[in-house]
PDB file of N, CA and C in Angstrom:
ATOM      1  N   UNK A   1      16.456  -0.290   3.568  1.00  0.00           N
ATOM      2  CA  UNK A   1      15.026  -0.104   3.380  1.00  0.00           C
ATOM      3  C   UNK A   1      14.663  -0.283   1.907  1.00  0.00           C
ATOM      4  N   UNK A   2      15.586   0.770   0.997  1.00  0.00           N
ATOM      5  CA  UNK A   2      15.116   0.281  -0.524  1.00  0.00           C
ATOM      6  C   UNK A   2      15.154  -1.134  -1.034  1.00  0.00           C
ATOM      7  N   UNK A   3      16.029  -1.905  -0.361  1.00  0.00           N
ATOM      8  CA  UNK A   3      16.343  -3.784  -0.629  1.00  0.00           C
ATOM      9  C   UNK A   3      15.392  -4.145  -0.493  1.00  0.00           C
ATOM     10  N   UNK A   4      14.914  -3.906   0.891  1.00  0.00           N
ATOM     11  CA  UNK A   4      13.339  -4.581   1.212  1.00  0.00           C
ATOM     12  C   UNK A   4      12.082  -4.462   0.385  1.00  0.00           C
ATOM     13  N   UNK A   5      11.964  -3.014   0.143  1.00  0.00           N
ATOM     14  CA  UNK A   5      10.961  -2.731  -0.433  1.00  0.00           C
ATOM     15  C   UNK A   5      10.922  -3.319  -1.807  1.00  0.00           C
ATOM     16  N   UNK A   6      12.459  -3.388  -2.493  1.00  0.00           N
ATOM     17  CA  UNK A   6      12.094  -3.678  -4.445  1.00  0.00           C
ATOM     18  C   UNK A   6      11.851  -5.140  -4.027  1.00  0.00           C
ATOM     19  N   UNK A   7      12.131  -5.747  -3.163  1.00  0.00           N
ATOM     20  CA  UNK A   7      12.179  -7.288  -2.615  1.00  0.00           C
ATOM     21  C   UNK A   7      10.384  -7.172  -2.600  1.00  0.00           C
ATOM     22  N   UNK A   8       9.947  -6.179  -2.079  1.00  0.00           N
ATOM     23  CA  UNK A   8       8.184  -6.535  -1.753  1.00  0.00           C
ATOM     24  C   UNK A   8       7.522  -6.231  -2.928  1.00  0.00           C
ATOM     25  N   UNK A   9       8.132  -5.208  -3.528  1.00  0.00           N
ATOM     26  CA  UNK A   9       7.282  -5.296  -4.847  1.00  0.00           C
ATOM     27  C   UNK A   9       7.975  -6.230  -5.975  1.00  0.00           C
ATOM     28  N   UNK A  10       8.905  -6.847  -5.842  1.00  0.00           N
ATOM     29  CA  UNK A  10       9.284  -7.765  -6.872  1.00  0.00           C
ATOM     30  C   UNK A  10       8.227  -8.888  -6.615  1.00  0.00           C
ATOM     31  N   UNK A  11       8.217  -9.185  -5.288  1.00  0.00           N
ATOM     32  CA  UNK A  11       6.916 -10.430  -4.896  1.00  0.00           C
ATOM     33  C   UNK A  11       5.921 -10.001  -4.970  1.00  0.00           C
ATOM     34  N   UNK A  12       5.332  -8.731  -5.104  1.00  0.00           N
ATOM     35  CA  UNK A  12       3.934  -8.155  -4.951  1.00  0.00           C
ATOM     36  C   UNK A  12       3.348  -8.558  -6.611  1.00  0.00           C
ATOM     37  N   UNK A  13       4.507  -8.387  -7.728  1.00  0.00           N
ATOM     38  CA  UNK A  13       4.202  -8.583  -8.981  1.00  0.00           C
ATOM     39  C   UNK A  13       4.623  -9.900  -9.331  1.00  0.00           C
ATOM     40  N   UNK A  14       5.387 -10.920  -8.571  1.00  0.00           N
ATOM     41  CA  UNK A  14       4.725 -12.249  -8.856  1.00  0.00           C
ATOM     42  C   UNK A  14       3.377 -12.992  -8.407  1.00  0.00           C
ATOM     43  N   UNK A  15       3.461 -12.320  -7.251  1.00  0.00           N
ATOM     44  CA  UNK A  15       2.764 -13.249  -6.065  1.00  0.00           C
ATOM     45  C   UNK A  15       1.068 -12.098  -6.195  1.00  0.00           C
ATOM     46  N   UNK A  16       0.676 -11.221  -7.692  1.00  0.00           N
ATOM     47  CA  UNK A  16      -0.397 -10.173  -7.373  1.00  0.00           C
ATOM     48  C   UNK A  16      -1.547 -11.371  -7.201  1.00  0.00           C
ATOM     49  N   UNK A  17      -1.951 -11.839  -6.015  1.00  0.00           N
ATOM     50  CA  UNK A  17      -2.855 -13.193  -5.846  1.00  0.00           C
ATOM     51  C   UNK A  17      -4.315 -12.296  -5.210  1.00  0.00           C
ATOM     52  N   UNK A  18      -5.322 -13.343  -5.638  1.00  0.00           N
ATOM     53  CA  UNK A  18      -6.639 -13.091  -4.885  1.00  0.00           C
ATOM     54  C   UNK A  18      -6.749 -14.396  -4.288  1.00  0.00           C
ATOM     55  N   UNK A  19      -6.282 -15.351  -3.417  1.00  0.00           N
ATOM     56  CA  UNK A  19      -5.920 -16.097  -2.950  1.00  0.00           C
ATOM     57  C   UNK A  19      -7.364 -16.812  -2.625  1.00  0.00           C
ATOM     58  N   UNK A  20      -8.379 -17.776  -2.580  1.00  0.00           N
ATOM     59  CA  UNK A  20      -9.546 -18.040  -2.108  1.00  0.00           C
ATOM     60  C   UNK A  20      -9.542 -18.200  -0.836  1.00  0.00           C
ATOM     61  N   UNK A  21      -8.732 -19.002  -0.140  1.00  0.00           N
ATOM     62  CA  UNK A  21      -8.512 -19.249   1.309  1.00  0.00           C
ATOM     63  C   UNK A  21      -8.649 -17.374   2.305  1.00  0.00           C
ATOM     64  N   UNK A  22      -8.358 -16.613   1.491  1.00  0.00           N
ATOM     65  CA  UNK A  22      -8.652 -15.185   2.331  1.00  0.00           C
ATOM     66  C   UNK A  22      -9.366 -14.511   1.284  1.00  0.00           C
ATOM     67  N   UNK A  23      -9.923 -14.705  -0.027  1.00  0.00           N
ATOM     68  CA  UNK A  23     -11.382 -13.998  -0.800  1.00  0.00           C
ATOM     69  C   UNK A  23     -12.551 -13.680   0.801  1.00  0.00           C
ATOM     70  N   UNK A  24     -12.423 -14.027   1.510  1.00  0.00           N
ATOM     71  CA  UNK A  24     -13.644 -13.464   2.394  1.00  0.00           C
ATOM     72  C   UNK A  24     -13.386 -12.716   3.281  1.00  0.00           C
ATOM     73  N   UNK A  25     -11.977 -12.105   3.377  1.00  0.00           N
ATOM     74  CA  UNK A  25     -11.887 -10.950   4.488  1.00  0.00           C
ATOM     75  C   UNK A  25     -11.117 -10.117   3.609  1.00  0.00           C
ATOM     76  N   UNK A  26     -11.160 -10.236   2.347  1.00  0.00           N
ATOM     77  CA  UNK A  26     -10.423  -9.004   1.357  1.00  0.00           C
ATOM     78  C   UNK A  26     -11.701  -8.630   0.721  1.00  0.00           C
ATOM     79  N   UNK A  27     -11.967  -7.096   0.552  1.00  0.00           N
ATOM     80  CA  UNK A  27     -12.701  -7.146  -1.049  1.00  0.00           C
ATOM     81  C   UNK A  27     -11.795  -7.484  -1.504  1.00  0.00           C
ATOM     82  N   UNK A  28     -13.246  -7.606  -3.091  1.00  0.00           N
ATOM     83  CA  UNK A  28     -12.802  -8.243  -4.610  1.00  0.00           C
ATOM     84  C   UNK A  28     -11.771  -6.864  -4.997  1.00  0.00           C
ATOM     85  N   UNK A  29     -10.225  -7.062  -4.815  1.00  0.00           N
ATOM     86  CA  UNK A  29      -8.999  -6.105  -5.186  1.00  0.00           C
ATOM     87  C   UNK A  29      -8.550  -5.693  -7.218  1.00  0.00           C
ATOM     88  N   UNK A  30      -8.789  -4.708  -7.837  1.00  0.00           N
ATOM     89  CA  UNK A  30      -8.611  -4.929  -9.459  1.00  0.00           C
ATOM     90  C   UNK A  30      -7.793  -3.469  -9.296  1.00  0.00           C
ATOM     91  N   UNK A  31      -6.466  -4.070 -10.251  1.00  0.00           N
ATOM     92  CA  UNK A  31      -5.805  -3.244 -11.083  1.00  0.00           C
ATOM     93  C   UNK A  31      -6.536  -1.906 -11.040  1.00  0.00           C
ATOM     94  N   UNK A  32      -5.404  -0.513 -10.520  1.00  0.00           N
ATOM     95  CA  UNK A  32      -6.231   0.715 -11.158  1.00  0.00           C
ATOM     96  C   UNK A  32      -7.221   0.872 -10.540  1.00  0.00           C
ATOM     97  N   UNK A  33      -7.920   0.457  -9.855  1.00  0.00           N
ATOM     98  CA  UNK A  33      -8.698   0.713  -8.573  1.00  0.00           C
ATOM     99  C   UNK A  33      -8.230   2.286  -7.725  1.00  0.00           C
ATOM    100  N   UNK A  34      -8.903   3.317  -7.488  1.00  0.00           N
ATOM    101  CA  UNK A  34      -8.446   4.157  -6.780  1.00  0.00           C
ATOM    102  C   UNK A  34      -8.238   3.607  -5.234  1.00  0.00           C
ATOM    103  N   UNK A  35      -7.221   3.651  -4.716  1.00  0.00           N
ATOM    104  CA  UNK A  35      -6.569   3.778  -3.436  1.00  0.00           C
ATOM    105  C   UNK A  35      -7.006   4.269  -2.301  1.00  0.00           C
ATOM    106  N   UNK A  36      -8.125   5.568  -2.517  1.00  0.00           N
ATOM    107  CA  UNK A  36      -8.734   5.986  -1.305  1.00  0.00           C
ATOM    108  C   UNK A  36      -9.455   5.302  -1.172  1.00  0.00           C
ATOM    109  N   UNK A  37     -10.166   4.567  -1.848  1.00  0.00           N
ATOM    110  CA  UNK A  37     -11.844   4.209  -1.974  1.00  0.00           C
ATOM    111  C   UNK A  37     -11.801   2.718  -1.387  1.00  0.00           C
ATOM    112  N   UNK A  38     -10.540   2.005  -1.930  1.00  0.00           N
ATOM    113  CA  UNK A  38      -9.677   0.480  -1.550  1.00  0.00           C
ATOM    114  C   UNK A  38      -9.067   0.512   0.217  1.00  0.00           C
ATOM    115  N   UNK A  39      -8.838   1.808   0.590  1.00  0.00           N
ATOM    116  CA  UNK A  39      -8.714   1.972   1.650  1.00  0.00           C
ATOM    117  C   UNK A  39      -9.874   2.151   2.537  1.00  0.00           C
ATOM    118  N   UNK A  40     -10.539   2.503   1.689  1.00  0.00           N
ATOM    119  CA  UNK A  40     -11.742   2.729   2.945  1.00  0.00           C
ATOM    120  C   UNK A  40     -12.485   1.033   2.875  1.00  0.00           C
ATOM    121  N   UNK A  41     -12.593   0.788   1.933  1.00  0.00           N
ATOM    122  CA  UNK A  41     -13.429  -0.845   1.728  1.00  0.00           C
ATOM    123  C   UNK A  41     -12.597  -1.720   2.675  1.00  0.00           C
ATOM    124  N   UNK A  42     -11.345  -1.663   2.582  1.00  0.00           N
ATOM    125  CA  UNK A  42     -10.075  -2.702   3.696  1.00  0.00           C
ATOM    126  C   UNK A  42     -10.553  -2.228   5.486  1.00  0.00           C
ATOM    127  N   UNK A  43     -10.644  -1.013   5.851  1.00  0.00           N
ATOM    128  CA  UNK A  43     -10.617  -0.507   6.767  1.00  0.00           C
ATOM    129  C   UNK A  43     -12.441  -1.035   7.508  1.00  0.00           C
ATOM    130  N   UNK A  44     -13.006  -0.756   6.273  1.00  0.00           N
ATOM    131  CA  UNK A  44     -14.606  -1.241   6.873  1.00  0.00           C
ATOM    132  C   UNK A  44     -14.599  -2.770   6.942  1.00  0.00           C
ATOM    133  N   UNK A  45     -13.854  -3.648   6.312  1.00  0.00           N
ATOM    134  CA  UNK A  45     -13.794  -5.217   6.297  1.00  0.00           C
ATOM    135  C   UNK A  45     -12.552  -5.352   7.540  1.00  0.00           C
ATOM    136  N   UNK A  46     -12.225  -4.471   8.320  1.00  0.00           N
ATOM    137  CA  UNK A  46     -11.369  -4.856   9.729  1.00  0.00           C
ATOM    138  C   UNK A  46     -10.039  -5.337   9.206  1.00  0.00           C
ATOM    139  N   UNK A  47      -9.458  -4.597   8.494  1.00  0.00           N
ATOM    140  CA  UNK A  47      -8.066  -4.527   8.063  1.00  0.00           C
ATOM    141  C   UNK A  47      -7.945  -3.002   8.633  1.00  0.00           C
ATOM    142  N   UNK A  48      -6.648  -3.099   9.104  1.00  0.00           N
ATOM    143  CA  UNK A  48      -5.903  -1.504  10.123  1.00  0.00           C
ATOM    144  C   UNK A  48      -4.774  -1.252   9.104  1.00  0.00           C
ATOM    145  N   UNK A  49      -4.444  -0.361   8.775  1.00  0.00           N
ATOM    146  CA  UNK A  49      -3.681   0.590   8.571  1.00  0.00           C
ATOM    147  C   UNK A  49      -2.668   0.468   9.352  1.00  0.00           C
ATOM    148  N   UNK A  50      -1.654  -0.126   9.112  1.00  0.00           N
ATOM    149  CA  UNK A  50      -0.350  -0.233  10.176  1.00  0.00           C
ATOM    150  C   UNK A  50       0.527   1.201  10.295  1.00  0.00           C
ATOM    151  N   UNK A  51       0.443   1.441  10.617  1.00  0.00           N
ATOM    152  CA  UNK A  51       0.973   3.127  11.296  1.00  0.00           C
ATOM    153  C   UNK A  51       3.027   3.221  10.693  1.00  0.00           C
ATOM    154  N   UNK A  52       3.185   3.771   9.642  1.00  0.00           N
ATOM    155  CA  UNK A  52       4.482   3.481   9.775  1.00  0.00           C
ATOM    156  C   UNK A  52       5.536   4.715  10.786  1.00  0.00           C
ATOM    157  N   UNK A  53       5.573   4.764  11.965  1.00  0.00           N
ATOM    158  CA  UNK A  53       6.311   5.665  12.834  1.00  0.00           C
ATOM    159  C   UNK A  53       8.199   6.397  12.540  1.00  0.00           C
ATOM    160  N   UNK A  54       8.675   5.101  11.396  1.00  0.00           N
ATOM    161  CA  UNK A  54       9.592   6.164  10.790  1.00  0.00           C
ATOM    162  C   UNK A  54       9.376   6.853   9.774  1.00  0.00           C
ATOM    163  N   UNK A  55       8.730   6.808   8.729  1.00  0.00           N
ATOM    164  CA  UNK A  55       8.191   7.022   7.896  1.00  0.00           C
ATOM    165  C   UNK A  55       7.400   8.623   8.171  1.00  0.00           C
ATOM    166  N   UNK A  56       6.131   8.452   9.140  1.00  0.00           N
ATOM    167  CA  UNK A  56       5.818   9.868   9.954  1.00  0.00           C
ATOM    168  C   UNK A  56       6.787  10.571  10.610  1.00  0.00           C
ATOM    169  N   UNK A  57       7.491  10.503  11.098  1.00  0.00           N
ATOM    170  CA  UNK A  57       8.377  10.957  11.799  1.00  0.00           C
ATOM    171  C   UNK A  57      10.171  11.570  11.089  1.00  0.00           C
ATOM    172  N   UNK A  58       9.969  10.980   9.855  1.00  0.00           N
ATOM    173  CA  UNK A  58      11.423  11.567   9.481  1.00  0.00           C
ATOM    174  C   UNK A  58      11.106  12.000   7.753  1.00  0.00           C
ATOM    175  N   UNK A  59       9.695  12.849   7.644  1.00  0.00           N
ATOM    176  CA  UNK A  59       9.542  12.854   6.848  1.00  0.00           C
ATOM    177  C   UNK A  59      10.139  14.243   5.760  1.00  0.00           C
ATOM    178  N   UNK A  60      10.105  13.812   4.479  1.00  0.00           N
ATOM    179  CA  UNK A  60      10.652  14.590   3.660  1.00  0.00           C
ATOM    180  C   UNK A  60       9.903  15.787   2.820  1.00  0.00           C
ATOM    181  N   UNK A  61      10.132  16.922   3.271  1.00  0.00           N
ATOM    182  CA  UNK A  61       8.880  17.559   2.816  1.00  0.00           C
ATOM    183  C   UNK A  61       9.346  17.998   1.361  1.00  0.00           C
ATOM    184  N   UNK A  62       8.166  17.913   0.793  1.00  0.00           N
ATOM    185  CA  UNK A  62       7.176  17.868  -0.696  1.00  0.00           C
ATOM    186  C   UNK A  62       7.584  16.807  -1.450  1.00  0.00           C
ATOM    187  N   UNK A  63       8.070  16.004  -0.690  1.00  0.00           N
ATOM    188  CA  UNK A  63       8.432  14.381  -1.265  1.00  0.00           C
ATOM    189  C   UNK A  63       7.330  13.414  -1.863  1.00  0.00           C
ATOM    190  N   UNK A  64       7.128  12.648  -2.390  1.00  0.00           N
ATOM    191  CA  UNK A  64       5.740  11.846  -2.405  1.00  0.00           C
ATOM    192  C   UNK A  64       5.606  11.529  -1.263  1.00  0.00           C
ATOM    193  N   UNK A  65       5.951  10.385  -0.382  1.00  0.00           N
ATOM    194  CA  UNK A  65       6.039  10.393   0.936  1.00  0.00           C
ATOM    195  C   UNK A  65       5.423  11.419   2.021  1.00  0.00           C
ATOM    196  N   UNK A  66       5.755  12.463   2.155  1.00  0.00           N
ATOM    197  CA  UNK A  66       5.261  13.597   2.941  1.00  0.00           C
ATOM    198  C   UNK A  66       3.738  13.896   1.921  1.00  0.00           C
ATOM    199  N   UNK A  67       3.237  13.815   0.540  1.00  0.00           N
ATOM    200  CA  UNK A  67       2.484  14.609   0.260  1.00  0.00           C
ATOM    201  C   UNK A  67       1.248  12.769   0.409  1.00  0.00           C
ATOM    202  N   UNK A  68       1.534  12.026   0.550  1.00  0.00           N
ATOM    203  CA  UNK A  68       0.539  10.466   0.700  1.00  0.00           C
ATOM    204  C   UNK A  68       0.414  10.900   2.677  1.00  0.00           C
ATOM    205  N   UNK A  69       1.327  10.982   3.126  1.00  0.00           N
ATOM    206  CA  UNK A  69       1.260  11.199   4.725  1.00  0.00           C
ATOM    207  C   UNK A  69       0.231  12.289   5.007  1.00  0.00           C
ATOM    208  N   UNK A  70       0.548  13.170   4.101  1.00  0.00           N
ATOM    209  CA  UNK A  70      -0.772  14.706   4.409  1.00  0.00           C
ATOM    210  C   UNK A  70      -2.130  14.105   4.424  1.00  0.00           C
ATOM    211  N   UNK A  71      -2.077  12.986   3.247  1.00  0.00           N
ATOM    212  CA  UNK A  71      -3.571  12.358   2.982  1.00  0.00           C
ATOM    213  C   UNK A  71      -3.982  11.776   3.749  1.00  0.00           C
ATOM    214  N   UNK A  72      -3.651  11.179   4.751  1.00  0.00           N
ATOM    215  CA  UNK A  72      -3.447  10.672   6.034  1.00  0.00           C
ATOM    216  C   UNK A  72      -3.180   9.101   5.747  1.00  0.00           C
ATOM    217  N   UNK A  73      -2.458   8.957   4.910  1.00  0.00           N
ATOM    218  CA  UNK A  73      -2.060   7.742   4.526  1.00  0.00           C
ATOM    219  C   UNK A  73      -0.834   7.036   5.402  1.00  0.00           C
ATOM    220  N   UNK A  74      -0.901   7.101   6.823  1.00  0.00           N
ATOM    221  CA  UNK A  74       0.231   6.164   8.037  1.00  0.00           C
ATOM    222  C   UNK A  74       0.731   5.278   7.318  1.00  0.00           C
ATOM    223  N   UNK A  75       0.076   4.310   6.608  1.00  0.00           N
ATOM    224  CA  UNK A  75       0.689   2.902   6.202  1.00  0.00           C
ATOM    225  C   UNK A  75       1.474   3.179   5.685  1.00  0.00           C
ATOM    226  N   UNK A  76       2.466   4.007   4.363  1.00  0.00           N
ATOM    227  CA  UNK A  76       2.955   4.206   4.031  1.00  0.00           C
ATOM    228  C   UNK A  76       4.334   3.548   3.840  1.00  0.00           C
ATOM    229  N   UNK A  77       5.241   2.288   3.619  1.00  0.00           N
ATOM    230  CA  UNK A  77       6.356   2.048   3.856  1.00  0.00           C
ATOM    231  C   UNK A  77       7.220   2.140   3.073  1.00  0.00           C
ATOM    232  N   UNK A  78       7.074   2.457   1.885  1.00  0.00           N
ATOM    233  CA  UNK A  78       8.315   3.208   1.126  1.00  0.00           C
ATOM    234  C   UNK A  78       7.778   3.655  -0.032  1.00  0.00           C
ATOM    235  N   UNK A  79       8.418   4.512  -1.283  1.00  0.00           N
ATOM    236  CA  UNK A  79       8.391   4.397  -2.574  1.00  0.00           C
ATOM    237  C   UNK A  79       9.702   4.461  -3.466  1.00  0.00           C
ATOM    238  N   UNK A  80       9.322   4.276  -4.557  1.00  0.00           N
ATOM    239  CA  UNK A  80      10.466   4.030  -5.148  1.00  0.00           C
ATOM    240  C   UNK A  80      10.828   5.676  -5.934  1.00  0.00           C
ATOM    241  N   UNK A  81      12.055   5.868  -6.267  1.00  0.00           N
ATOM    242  CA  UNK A  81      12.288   7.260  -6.989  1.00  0.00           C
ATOM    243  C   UNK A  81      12.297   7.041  -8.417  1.00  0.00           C
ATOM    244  N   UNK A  82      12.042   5.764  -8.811  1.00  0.00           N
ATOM    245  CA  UNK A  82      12.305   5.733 -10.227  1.00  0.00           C
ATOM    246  C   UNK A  82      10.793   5.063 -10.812  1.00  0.00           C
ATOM    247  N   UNK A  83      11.205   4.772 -12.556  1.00  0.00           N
ATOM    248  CA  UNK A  83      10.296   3.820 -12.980  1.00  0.00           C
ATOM    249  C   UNK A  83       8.741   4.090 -12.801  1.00  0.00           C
ATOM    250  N   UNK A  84       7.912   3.289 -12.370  1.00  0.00           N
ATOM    251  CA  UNK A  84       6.651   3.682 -12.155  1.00  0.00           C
ATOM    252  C   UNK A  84       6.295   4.510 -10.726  1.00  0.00           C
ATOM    253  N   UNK A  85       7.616   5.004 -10.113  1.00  0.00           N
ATOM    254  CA  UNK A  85       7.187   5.185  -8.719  1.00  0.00           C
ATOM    255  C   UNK A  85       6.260   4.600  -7.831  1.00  0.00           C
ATOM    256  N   UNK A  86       6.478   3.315  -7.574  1.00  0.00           N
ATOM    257  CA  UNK A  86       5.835   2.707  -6.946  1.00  0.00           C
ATOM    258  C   UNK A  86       5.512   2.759  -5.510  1.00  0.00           C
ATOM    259  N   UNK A  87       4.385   2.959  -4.917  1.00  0.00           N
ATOM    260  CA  UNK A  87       4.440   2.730  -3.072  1.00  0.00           C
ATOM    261  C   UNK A  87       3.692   1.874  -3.017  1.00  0.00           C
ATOM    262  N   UNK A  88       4.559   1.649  -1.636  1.00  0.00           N
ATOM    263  CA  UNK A  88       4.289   0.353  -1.061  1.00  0.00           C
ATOM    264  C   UNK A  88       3.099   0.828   0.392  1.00  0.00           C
ATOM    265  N   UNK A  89       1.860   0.082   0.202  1.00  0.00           N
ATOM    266  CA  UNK A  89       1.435   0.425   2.292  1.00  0.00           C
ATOM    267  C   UNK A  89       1.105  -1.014   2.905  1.00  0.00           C
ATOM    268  N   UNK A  90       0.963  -0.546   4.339  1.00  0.00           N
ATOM    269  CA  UNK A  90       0.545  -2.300   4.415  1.00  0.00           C
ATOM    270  C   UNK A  90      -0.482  -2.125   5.721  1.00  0.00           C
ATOM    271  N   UNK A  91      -1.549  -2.932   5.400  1.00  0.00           N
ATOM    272  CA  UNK A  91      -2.243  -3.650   6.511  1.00  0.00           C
ATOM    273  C   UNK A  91      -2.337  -4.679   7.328  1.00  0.00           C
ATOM    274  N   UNK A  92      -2.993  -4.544   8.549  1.00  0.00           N
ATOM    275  CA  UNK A  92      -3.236  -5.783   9.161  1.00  0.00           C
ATOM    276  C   UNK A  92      -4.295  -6.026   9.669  1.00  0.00           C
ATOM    277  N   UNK A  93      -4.316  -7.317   9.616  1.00  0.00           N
ATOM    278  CA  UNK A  93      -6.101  -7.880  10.244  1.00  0.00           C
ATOM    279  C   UNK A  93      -6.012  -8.788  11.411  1.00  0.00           C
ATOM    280  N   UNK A  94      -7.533  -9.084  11.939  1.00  0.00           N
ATOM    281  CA  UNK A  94      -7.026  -9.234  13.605  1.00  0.00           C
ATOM    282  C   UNK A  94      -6.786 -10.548  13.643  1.00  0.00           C
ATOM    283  N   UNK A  95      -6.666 -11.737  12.340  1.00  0.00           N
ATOM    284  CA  UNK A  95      -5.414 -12.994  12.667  1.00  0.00           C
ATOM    285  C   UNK A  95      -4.158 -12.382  12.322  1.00  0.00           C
ATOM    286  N   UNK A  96      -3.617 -11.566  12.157  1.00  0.00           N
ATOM    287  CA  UNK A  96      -2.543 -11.231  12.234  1.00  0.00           C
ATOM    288  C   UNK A  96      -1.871 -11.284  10.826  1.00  0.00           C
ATOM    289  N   UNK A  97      -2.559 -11.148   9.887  1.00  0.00           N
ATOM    290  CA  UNK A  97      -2.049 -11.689   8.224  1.00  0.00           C
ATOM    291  C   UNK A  97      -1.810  -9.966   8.025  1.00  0.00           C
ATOM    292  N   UNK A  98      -0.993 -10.011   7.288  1.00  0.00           N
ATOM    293  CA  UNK A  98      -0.503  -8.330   6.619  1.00  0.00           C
ATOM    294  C   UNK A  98      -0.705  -8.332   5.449  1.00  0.00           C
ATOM    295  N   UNK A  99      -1.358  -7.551   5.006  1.00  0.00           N
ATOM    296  CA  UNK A  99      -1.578  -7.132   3.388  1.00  0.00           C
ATOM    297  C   UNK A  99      -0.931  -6.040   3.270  1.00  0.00           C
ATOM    298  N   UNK A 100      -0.457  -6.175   1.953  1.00  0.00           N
ATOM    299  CA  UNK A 100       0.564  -5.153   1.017  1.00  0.00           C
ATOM    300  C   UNK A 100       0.281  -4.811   0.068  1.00  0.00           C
ATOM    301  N   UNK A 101      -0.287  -3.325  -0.032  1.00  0.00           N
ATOM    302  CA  UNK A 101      -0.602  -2.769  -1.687  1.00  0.00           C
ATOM    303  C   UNK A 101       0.043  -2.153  -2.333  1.00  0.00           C
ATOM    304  N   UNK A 102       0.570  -2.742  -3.407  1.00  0.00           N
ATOM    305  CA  UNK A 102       1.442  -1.486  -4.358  1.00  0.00           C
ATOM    306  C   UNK A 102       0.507  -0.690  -5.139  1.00  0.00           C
ATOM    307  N   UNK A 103       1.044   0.163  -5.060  1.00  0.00           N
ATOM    308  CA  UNK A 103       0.010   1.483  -5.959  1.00  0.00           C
ATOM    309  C   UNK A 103       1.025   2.458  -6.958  1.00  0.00           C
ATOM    310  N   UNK A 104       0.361   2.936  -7.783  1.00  0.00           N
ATOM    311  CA  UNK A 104       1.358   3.913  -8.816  1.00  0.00           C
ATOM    312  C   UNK A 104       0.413   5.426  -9.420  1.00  0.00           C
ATOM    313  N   UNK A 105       0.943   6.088  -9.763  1.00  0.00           N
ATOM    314  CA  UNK A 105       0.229   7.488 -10.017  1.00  0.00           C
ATOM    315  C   UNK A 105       0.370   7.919  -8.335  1.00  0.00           C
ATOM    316  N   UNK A 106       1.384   8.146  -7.346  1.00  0.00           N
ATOM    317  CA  UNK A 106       1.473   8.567  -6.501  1.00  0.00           C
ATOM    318  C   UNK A 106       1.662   9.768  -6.407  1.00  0.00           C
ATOM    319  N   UNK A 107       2.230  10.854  -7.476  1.00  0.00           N
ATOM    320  CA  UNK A 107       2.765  12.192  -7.304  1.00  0.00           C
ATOM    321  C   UNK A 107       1.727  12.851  -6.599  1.00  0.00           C
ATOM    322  N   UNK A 108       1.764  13.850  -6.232  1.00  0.00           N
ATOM    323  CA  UNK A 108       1.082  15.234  -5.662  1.00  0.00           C
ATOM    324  C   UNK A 108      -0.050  15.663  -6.781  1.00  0.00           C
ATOM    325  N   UNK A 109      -0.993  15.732  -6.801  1.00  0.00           N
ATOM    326  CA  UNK A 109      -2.174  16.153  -7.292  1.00  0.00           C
ATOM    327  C   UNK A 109      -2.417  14.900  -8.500  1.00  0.00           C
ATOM    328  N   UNK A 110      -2.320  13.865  -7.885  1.00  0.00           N
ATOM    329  CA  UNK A 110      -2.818  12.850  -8.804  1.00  0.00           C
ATOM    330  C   UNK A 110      -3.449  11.537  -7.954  1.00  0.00           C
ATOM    331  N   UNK A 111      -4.271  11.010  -8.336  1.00  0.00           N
ATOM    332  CA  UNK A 111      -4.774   9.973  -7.510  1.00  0.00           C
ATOM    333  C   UNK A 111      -3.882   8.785  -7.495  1.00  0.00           C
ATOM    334  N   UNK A 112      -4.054   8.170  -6.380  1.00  0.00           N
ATOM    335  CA  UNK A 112      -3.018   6.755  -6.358  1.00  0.00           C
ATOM    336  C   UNK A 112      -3.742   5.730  -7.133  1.00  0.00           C
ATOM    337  N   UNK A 113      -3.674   4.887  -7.808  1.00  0.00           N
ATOM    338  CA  UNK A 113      -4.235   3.289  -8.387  1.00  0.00           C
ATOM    339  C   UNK A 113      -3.373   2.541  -7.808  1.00  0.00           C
ATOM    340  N   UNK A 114      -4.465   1.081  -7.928  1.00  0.00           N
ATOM    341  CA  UNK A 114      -3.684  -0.194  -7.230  1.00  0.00           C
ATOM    342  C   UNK A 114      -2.940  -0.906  -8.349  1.00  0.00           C
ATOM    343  N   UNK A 115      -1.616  -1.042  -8.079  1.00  0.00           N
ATOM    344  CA  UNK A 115      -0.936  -1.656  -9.224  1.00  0.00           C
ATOM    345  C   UNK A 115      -0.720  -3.366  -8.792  1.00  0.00           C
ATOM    346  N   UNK A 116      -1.348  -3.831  -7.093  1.00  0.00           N
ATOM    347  CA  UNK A 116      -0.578  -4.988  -6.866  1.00  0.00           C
ATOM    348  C   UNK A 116      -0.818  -4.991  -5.653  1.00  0.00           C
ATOM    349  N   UNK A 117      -0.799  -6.759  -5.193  1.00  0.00           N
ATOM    350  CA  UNK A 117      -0.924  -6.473  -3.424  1.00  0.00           C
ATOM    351  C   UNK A 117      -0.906  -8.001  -3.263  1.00  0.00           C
ATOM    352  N   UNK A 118      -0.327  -8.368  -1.938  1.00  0.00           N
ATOM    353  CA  UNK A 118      -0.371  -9.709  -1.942  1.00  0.00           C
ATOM    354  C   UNK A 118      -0.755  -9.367   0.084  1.00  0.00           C
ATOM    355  N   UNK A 119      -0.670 -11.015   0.575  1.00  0.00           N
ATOM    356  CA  UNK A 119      -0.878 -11.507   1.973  1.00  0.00           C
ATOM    357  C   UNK A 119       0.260 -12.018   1.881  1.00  0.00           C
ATOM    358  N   UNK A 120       0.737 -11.510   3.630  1.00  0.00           N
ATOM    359  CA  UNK A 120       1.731 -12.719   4.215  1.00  0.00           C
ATOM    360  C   UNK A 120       0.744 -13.106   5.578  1.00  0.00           C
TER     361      UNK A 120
END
């Protein structure tokens, strides 16, 4: 799981694209952007919240992880323990394209910012 994930944010920070071909079913996405507010704008433009079911389910309590899950943050698919502590969540929209936001300032009583996010 950690392979994958430094693998998504290694591409999330080459590939941090506003791509024009999908500028019309993303908002306009900026650095440092709060995370709740980016979530709610994705969710009203018909991007879902992909539910991560191991993630809910085998969670670590007072972990970052468990304290983003309280927020009711499902998407959730990993973070990192080091460095900027990075998490990863991901969406999907109804052609089937997945968006991936990295975010940082994840700890417990701090707001998340968008550090990064790409489309597959």
């Amino acid at each position: 799981m950690n392979k994958l994930f430094f693998s998504s944010v290694l591409l999330t920070l080459i590939c941090s694209v506003e791509m024009s071909s999908f500028a019309q079913s993303l908002p306009r996405l900026r650095r440092n952007m709060n995370y709740a507010q980016v979530r709610t704008m994705l969710i009203k433009q018909g991007w879902q919240p992909v539910v991560n079911s191991e993630q809910v389910n085998n969670r670590v309590p007072n972990s970052t992880i468990d304290s983003l899950i309280k927020k009711g943050y499902t998407e959730i698919v990993d973070c990192s323990g080091t460095g900027l502590g990075l998490c990863l969540f991901q969406f999907r929209n109804a052609k089937g394209q997945n968006l991936f936001v990295t975010t940082i300032d994840n700890q417990s009583g701090q707001e998340s910012k968008i550090y990064g996010w790409r489309i597959e």
